[in-house]
PDB file of N, CA and C in Angstrom:
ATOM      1  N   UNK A   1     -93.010 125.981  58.748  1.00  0.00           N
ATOM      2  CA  UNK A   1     -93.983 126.482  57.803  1.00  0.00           C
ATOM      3  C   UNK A   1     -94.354 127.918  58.160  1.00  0.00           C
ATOM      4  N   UNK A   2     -94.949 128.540  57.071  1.00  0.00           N
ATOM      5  CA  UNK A   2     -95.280 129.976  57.318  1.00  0.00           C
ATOM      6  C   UNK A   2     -96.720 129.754  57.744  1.00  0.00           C
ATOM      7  N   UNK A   3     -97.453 131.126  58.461  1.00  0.00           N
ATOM      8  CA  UNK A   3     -98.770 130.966  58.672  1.00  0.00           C
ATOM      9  C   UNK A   3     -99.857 130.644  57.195  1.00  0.00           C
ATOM     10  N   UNK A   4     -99.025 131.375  56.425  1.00  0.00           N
ATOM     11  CA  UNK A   4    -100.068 130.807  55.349  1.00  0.00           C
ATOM     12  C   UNK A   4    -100.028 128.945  54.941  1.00  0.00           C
ATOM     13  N   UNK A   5     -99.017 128.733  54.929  1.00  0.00           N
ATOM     14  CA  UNK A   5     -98.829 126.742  54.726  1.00  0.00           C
ATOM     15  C   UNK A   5     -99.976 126.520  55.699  1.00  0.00           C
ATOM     16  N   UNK A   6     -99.820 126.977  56.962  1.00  0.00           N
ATOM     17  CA  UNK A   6    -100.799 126.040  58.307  1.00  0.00           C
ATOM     18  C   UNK A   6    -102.138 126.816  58.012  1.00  0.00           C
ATOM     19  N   UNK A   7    -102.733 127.724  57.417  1.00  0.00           N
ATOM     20  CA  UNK A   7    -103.802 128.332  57.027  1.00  0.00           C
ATOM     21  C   UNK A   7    -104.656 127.059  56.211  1.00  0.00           C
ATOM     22  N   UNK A   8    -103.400 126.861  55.126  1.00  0.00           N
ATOM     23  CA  UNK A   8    -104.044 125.894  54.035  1.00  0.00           C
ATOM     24  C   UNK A   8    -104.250 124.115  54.406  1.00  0.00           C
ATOM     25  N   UNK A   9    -103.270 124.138  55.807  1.00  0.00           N
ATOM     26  CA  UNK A   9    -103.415 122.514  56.254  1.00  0.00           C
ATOM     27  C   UNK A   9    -104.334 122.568  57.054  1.00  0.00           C
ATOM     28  N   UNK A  10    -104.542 123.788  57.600  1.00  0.00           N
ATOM     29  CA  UNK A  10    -106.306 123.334  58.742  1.00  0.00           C
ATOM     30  C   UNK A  10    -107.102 123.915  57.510  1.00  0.00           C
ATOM     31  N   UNK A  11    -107.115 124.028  56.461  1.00  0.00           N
ATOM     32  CA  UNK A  11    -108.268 124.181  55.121  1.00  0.00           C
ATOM     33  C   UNK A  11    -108.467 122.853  55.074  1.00  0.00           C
ATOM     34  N   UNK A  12    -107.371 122.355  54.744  1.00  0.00           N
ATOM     35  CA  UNK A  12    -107.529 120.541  54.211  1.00  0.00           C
ATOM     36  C   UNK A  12    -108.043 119.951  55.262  1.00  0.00           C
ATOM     37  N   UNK A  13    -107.337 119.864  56.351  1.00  0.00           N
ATOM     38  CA  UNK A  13    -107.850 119.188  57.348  1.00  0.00           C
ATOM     39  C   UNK A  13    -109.268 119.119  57.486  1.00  0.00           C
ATOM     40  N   UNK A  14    -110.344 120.360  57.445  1.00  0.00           N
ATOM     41  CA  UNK A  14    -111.289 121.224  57.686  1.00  0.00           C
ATOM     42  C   UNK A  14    -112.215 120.480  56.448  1.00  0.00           C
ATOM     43  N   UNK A  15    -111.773 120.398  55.466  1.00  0.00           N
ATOM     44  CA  UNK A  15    -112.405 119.515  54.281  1.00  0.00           C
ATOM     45  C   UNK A  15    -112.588 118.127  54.240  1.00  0.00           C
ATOM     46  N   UNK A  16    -111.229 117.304  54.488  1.00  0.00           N
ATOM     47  CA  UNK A  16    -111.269 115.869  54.954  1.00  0.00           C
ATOM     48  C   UNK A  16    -112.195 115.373  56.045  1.00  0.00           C
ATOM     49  N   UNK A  17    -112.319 116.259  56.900  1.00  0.00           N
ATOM     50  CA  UNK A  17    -113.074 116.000  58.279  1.00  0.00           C
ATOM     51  C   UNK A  17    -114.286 115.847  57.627  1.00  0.00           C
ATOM     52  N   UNK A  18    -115.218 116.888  56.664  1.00  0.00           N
ATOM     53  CA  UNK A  18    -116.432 116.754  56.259  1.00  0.00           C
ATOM     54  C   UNK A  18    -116.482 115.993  55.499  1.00  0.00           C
ATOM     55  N   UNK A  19    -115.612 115.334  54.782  1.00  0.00           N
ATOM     56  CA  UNK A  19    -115.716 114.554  53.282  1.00  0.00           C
ATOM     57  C   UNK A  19    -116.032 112.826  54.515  1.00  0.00           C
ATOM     58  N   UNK A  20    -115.129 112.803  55.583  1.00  0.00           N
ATOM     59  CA  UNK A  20    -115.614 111.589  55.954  1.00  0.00           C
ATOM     60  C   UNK A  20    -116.566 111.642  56.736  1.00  0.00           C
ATOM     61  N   UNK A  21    -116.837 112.614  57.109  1.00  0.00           N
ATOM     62  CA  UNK A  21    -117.962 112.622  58.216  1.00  0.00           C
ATOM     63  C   UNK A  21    -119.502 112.291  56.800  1.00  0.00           C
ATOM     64  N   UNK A  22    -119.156 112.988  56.008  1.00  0.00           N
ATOM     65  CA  UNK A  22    -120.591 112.877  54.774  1.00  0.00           C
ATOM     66  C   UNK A  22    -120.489 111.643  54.003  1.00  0.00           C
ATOM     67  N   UNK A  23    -119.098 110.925  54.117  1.00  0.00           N
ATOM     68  CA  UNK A  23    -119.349 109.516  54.006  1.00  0.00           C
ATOM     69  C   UNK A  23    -120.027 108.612  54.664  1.00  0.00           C
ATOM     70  N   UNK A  24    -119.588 108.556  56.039  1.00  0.00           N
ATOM     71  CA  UNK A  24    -120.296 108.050  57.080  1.00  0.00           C
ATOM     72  C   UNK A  24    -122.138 107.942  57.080  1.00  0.00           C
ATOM     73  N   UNK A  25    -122.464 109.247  56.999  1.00  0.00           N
ATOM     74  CA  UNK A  25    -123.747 109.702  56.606  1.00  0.00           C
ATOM     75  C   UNK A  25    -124.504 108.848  55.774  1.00  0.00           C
ATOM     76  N   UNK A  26    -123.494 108.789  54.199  1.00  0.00           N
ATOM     77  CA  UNK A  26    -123.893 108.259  52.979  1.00  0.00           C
ATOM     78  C   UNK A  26    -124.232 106.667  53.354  1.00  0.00           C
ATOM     79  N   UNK A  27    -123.090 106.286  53.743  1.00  0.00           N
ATOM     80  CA  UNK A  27    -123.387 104.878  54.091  1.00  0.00           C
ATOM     81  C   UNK A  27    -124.260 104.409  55.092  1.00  0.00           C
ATOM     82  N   UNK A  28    -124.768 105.415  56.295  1.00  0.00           N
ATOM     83  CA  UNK A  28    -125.783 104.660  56.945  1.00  0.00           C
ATOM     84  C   UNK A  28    -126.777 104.880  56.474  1.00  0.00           C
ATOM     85  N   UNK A  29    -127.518 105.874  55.677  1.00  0.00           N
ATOM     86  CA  UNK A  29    -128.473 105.494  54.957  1.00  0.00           C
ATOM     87  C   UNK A  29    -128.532 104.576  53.513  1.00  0.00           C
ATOM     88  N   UNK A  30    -127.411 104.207  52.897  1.00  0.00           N
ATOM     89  CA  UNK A  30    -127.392 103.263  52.298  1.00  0.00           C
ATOM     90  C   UNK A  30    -127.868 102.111  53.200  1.00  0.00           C
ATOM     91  N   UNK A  31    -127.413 102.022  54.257  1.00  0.00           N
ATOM     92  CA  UNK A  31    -127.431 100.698  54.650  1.00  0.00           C
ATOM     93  C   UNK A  31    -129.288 100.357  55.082  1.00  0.00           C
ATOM     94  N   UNK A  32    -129.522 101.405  56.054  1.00  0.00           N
ATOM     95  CA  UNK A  32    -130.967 101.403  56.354  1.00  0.00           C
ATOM     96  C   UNK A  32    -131.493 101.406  55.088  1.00  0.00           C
ATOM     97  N   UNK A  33    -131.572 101.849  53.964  1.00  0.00           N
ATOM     98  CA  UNK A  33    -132.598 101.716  53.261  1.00  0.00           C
ATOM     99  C   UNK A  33    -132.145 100.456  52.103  1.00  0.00           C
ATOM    100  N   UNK A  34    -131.513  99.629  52.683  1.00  0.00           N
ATOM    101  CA  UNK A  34    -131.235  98.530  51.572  1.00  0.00           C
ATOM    102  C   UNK A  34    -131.606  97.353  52.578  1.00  0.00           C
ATOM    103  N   UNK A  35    -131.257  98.003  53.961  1.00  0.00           N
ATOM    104  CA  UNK A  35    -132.093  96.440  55.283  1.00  0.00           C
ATOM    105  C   UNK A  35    -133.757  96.897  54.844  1.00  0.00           C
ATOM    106  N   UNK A  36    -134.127  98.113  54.996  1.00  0.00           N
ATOM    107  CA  UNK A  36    -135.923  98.293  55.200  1.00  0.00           C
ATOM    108  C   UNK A  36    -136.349  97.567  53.458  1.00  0.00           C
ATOM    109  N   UNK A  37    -135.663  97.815  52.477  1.00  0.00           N
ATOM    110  CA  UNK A  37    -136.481  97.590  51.269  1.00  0.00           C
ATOM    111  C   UNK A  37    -136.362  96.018  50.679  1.00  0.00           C
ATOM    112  N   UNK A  38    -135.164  95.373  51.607  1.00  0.00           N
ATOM    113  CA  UNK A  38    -134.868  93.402  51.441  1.00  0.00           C
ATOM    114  C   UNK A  38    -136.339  93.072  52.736  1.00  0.00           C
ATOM    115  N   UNK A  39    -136.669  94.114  53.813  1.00  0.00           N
ATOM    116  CA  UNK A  39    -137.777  93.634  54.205  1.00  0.00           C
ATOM    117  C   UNK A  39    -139.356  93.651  53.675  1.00  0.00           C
ATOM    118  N   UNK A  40    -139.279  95.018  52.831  1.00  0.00           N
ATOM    119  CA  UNK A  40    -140.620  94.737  52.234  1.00  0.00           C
ATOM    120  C   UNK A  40    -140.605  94.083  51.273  1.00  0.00           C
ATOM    121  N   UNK A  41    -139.397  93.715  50.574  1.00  0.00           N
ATOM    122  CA  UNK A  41    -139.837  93.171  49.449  1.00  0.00           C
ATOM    123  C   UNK A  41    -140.067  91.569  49.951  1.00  0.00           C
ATOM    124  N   UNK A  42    -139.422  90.709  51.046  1.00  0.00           N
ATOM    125  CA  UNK A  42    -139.989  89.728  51.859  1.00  0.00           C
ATOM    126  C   UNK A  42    -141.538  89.687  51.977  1.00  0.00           C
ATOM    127  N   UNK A  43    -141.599  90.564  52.647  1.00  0.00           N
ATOM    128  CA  UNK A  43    -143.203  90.931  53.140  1.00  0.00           C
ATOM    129  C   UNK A  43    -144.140  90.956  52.099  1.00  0.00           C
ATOM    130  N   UNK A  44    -143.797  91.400  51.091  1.00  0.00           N
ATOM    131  CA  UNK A  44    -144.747  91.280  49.951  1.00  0.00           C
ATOM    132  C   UNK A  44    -144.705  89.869  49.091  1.00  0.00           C
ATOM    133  N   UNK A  45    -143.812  89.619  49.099  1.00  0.00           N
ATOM    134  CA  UNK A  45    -143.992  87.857  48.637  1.00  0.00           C
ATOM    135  C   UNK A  45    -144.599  86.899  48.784  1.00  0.00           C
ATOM    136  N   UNK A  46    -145.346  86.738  47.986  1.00  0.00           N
ATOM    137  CA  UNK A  46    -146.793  85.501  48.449  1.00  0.00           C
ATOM    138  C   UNK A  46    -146.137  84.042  49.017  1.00  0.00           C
ATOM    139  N   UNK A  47    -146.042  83.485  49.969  1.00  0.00           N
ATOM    140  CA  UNK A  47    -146.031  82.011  50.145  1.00  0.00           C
ATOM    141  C   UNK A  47    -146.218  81.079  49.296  1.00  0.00           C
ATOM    142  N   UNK A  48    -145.262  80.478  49.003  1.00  0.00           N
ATOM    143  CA  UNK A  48    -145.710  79.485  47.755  1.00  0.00           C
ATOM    144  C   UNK A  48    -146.440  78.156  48.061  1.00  0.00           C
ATOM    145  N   UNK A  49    -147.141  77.848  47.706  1.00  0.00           N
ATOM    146  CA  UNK A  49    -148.238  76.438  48.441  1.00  0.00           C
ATOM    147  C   UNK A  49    -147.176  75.442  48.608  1.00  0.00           C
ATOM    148  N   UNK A  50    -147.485  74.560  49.769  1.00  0.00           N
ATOM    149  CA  UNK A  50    -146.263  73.435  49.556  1.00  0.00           C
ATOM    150  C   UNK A  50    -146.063  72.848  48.363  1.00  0.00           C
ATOM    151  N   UNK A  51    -145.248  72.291  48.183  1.00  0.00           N
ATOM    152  CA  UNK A  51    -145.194  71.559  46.452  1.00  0.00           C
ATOM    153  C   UNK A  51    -145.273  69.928  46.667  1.00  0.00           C
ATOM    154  N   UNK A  52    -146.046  68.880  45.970  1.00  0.00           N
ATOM    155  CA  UNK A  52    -145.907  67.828  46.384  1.00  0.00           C
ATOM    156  C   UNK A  52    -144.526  66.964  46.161  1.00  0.00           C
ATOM    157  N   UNK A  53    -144.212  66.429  47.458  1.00  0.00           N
ATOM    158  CA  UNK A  53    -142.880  65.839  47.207  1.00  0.00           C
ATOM    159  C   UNK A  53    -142.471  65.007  46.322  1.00  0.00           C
ATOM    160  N   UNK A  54    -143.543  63.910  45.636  1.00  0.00           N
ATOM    161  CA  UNK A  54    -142.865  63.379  44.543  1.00  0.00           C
ATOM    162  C   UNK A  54    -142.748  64.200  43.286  1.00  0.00           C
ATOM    163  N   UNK A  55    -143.186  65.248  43.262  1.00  0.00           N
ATOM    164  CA  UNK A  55    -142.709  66.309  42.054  1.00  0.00           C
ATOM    165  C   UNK A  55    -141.080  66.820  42.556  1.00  0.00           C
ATOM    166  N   UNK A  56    -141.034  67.113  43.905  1.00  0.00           N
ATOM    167  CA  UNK A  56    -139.305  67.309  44.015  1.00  0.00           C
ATOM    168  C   UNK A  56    -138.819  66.482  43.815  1.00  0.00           C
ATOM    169  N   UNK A  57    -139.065  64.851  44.038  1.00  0.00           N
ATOM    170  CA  UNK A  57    -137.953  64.109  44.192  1.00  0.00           C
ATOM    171  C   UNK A  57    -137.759  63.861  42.390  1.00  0.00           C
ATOM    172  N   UNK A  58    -138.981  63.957  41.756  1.00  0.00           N
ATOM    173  CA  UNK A  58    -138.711  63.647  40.296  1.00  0.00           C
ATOM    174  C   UNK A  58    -137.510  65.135  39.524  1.00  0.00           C
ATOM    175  N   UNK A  59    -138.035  66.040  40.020  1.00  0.00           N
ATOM    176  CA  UNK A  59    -137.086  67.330  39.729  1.00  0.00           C
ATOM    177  C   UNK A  59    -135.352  67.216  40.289  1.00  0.00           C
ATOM    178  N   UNK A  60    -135.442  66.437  41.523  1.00  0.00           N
ATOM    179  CA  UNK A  60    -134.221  66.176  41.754  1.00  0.00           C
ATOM    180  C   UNK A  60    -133.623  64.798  41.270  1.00  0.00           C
ATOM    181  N   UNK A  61    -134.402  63.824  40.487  1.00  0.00           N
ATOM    182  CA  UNK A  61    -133.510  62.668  39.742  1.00  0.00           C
ATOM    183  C   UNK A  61    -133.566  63.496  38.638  1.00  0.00           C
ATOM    184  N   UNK A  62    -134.084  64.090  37.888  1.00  0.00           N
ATOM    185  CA  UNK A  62    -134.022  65.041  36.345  1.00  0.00           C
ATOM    186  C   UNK A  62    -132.481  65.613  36.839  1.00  0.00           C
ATOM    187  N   UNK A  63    -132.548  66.373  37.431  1.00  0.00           N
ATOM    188  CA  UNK A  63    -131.447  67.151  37.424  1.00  0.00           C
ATOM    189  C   UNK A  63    -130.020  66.013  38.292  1.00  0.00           C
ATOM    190  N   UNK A  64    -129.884  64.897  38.315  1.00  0.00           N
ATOM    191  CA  UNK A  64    -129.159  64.411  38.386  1.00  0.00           C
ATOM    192  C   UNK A  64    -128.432  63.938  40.075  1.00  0.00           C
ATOM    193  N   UNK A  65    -129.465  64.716  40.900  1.00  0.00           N
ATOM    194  CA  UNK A  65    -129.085  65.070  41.893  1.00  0.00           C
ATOM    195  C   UNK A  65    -128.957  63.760  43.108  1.00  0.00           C
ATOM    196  N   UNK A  66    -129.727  62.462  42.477  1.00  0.00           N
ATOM    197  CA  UNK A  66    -130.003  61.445  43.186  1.00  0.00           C
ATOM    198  C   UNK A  66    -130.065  60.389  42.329  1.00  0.00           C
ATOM    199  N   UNK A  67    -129.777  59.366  42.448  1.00  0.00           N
ATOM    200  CA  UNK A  67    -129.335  57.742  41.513  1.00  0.00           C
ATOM    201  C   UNK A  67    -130.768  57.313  41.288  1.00  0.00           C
ATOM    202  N   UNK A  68    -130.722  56.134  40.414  1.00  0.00           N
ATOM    203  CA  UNK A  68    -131.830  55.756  40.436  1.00  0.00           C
ATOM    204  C   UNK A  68    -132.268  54.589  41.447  1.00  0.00           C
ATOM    205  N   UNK A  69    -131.199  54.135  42.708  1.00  0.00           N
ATOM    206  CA  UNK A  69    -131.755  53.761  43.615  1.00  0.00           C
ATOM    207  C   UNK A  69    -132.311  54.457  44.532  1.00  0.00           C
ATOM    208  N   UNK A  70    -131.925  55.810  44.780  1.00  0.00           N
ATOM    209  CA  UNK A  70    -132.121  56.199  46.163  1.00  0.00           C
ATOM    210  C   UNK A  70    -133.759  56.818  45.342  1.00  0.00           C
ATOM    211  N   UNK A  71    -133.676  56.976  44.199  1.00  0.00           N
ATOM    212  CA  UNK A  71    -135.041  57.504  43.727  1.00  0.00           C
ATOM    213  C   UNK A  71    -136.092  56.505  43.766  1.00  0.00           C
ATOM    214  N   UNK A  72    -135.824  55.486  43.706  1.00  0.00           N
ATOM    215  CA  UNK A  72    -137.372  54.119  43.858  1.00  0.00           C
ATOM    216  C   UNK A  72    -137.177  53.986  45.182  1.00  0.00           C
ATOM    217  N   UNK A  73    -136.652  54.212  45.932  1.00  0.00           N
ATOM    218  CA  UNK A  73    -136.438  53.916  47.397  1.00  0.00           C
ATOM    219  C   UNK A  73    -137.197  55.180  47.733  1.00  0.00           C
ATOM    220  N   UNK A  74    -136.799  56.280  48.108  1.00  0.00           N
ATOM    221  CA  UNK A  74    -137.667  57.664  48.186  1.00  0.00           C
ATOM    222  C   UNK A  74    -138.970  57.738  47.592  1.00  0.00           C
ATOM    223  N   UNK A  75    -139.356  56.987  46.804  1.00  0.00           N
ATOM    224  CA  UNK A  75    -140.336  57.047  45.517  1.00  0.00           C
ATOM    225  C   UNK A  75    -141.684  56.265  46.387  1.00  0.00           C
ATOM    226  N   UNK A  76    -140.821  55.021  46.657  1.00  0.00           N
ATOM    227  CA  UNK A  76    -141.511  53.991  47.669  1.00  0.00           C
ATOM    228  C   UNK A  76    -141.943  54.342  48.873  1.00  0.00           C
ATOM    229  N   UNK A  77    -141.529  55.513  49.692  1.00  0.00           N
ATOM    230  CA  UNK A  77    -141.831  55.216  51.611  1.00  0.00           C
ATOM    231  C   UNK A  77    -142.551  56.847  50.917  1.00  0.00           C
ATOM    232  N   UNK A  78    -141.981  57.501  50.500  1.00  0.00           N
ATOM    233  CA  UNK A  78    -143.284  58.235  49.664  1.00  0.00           C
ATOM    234  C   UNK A  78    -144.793  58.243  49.425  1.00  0.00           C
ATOM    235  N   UNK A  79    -145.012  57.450  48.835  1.00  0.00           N
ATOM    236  CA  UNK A  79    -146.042  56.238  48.368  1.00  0.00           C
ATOM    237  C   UNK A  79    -146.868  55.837  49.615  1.00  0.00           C
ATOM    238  N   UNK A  80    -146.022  55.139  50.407  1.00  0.00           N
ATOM    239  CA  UNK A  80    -146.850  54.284  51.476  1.00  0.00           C
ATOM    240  C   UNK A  80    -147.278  55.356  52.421  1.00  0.00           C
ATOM    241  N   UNK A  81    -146.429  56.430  52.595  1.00  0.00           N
ATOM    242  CA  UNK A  81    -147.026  57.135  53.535  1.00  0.00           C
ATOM    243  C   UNK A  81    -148.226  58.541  53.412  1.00  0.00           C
ATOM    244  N   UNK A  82    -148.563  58.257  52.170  1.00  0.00           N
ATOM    245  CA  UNK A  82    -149.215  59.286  50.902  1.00  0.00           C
ATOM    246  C   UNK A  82    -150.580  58.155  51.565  1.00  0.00           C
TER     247      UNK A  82
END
């Protein structure tokens, strides 16, 4: 190559180097500010009161999720211990 070819490959070179180095950059503050803002938005979320369990277990025979034995059975030691 002539000096001008190697002029223009440490140009490129000289460019690539910053293009990943300002990637690098880009992405760690992507990253910090997407961990800090999944924490406040945690932090700001009210606690939801417990919910009473025979309202889950009825939400989970609605939605199909449990037979109707294991639901009078659950329904029952429920019950007694209420």
């Amino acid at each position: 190559m002539t000096d001008g070819g190697m002029m223009w490959l440490g140009l490129l070179m000289m460019v690539l180097g910053l293009l990943i180095f300002a990637g690098i950059i880009l992405l760690a503050v992507w990253a910090v500010t997407r961990l800090t803002s999944s924490e406040r938005s945690r932090s700001s979320v009210p606690a939801s009161p417990a919910e009473d369990p025979l309202v889950i277990l009825q939400r989970r025979y609605a939605r199909g999720e449990i037979g109707r034995d294991d639901y009078e059975r659950i329904r029952s030691d429920l019950e007694r211990k209420a």
